[in-house]
N, C-alpha and C. Protein backbone atom coordinates (compact mmCIF):
# COMPACT_ATOMS: atom_id res chain seq x y z
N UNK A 1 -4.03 -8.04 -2.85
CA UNK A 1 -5.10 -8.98 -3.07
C UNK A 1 -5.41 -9.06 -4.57
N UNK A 2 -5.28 -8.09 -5.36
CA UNK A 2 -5.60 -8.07 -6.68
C UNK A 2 -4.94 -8.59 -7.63
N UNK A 3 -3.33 -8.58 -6.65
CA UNK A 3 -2.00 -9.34 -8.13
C UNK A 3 -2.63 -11.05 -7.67
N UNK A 4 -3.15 -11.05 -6.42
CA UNK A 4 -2.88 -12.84 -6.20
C UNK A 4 -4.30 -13.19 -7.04
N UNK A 5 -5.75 -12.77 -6.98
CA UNK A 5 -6.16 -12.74 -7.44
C UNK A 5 -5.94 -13.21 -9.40
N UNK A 6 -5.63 -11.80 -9.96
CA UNK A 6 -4.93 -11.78 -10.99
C UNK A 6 -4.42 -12.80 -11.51
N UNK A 7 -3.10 -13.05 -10.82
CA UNK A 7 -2.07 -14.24 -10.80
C UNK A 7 -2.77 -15.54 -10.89
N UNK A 8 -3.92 -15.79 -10.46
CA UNK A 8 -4.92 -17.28 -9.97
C UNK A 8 -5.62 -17.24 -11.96
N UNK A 9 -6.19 -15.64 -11.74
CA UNK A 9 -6.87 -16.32 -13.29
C UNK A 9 -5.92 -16.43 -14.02
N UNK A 10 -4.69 -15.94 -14.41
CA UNK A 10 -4.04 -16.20 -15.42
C UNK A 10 -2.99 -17.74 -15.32
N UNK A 11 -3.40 -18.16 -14.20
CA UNK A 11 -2.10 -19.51 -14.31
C UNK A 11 -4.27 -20.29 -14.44
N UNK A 12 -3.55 -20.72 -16.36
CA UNK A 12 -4.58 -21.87 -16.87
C UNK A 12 -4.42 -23.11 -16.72
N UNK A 13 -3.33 -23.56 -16.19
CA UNK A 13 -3.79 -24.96 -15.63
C UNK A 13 -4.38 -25.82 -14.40
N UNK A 14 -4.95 -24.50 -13.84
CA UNK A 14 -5.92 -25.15 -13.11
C UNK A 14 -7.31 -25.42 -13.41
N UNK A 15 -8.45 -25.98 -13.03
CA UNK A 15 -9.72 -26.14 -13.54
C UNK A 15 -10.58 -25.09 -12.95
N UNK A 16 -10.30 -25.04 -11.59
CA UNK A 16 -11.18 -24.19 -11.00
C UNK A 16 -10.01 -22.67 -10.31
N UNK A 17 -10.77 -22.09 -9.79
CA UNK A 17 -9.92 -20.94 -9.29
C UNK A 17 -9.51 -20.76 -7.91
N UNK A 18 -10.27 -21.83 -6.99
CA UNK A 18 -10.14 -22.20 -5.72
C UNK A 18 -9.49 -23.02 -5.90
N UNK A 19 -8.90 -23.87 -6.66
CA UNK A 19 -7.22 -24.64 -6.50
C UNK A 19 -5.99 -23.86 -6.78
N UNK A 20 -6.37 -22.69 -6.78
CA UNK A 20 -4.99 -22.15 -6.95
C UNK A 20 -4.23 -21.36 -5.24
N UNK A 21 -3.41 -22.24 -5.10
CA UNK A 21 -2.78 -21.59 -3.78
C UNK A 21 -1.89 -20.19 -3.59
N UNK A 22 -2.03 -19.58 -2.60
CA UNK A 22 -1.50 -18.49 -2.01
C UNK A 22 0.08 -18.51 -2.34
N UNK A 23 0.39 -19.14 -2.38
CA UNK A 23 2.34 -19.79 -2.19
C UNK A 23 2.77 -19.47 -3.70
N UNK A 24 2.30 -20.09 -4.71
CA UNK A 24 2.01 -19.93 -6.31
C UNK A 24 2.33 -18.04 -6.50
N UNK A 25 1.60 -17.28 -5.68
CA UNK A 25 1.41 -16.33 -6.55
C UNK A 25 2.86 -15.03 -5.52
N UNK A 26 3.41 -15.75 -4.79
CA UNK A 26 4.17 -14.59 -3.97
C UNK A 26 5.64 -14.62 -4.55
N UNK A 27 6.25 -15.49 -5.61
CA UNK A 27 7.24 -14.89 -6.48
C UNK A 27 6.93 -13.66 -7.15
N UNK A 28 5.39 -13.78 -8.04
CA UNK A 28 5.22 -12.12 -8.55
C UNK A 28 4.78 -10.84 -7.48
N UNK A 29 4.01 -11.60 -6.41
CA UNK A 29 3.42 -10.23 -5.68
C UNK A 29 4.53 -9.32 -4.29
N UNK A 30 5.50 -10.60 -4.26
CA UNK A 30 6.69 -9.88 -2.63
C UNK A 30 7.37 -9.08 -3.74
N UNK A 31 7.95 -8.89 -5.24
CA UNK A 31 8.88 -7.66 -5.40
C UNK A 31 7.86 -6.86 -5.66
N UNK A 32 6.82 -6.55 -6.14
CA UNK A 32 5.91 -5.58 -6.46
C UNK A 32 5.85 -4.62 -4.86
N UNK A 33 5.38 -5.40 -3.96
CA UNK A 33 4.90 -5.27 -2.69
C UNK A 33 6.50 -4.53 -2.05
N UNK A 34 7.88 -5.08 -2.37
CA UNK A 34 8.79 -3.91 -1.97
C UNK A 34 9.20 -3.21 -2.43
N UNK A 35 9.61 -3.32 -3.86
CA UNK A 35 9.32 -1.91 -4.58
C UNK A 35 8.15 -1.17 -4.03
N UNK A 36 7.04 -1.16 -3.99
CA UNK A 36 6.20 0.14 -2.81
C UNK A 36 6.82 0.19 -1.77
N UNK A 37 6.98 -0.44 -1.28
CA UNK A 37 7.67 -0.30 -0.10
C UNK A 37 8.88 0.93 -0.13
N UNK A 38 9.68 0.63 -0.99
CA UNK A 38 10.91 1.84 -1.18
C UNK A 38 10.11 2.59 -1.72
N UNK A 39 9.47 2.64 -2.98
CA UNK A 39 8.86 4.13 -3.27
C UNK A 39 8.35 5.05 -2.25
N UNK A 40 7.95 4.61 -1.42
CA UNK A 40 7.18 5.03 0.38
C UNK A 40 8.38 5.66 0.88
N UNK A 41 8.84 4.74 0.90
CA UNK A 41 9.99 5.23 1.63
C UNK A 41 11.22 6.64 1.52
N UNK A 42 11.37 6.39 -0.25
CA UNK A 42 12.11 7.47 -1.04
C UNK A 42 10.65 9.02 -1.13
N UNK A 43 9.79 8.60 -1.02
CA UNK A 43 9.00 9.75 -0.82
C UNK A 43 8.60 10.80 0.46
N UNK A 44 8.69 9.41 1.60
CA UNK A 44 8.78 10.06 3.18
C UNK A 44 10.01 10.69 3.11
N UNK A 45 11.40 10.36 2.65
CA UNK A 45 12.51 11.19 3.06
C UNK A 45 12.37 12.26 2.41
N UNK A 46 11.64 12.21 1.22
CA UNK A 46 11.92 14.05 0.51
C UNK A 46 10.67 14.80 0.53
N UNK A 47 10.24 14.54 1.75
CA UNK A 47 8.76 15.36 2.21
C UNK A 47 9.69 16.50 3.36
N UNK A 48 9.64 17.55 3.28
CA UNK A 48 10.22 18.70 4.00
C UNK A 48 9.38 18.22 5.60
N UNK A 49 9.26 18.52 6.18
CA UNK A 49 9.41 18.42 7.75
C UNK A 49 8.36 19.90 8.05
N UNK A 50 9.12 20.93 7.55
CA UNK A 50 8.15 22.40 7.44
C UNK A 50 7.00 22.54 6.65
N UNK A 51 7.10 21.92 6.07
CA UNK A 51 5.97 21.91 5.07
C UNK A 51 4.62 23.05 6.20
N UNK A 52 4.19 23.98 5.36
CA UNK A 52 3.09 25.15 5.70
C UNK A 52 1.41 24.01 5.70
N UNK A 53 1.63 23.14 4.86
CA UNK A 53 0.19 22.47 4.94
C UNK A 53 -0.18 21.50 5.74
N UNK A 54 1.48 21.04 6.53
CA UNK A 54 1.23 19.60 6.95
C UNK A 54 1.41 20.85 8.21
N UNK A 55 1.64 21.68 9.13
CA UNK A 55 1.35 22.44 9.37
C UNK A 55 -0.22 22.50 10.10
N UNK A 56 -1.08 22.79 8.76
CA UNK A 56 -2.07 23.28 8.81
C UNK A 56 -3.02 22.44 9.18
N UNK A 57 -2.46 21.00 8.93
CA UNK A 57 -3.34 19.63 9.11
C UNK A 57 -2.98 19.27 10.69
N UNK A 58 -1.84 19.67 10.90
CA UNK A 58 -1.59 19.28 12.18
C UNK A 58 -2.06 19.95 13.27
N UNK A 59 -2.40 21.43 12.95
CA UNK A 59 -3.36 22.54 13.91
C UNK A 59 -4.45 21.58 13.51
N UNK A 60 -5.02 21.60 12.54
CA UNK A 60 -6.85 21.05 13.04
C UNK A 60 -7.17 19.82 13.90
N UNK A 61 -5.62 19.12 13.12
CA UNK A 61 -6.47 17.89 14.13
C UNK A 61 -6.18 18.13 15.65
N UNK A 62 -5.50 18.96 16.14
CA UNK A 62 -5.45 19.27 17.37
C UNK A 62 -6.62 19.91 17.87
N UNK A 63 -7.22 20.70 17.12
CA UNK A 63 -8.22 21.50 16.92
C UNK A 63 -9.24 20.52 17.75
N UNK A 64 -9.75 19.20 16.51
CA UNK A 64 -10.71 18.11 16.78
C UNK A 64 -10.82 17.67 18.09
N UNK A 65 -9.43 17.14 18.29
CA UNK A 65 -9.25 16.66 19.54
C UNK A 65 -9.51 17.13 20.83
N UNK A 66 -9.20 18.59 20.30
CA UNK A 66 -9.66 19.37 22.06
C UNK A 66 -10.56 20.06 21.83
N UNK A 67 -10.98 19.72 21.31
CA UNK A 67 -13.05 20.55 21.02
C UNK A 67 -12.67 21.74 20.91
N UNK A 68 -12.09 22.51 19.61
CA UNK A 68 -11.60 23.88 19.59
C UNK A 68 -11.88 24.49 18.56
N UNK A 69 -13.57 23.50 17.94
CA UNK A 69 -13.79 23.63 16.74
C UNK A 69 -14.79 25.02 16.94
């Protein structure tokens, strides 16, 4: 919301900022938006699986859930 935003004030040839359409601003905001996308992605694969904390998050919320607080 912030690149289309963004994208609206900086294209000056419009008068107002409510003429600037949605369509205009998704050449700059779809590669931004998949590049995150892979960064997400390259980060979920090199997250260990064992991990001791994710672990530790995963006992509590079990915890929550079955009133074991």
């Amino acid at each position: 919301m912030f690149l289309f935003q963004l994208s609206g004030v900086l294209n000056f040839k419009n008068n107002y900022i409510d003429e600037y359409d949605f369509w205009y601003s998704l050449p700059v905001t779809l590669p931004i938006v998949f590049f995150m996308i892979y960064i997400s992605y390259l980060i979920q694969r090199k997250s260990s699986k064992e991990d001791p904390l994710k672990k530790d998050v995963d006992e509590e919320i079990t915890n929550i859930f079955s009133d074991k607080l």
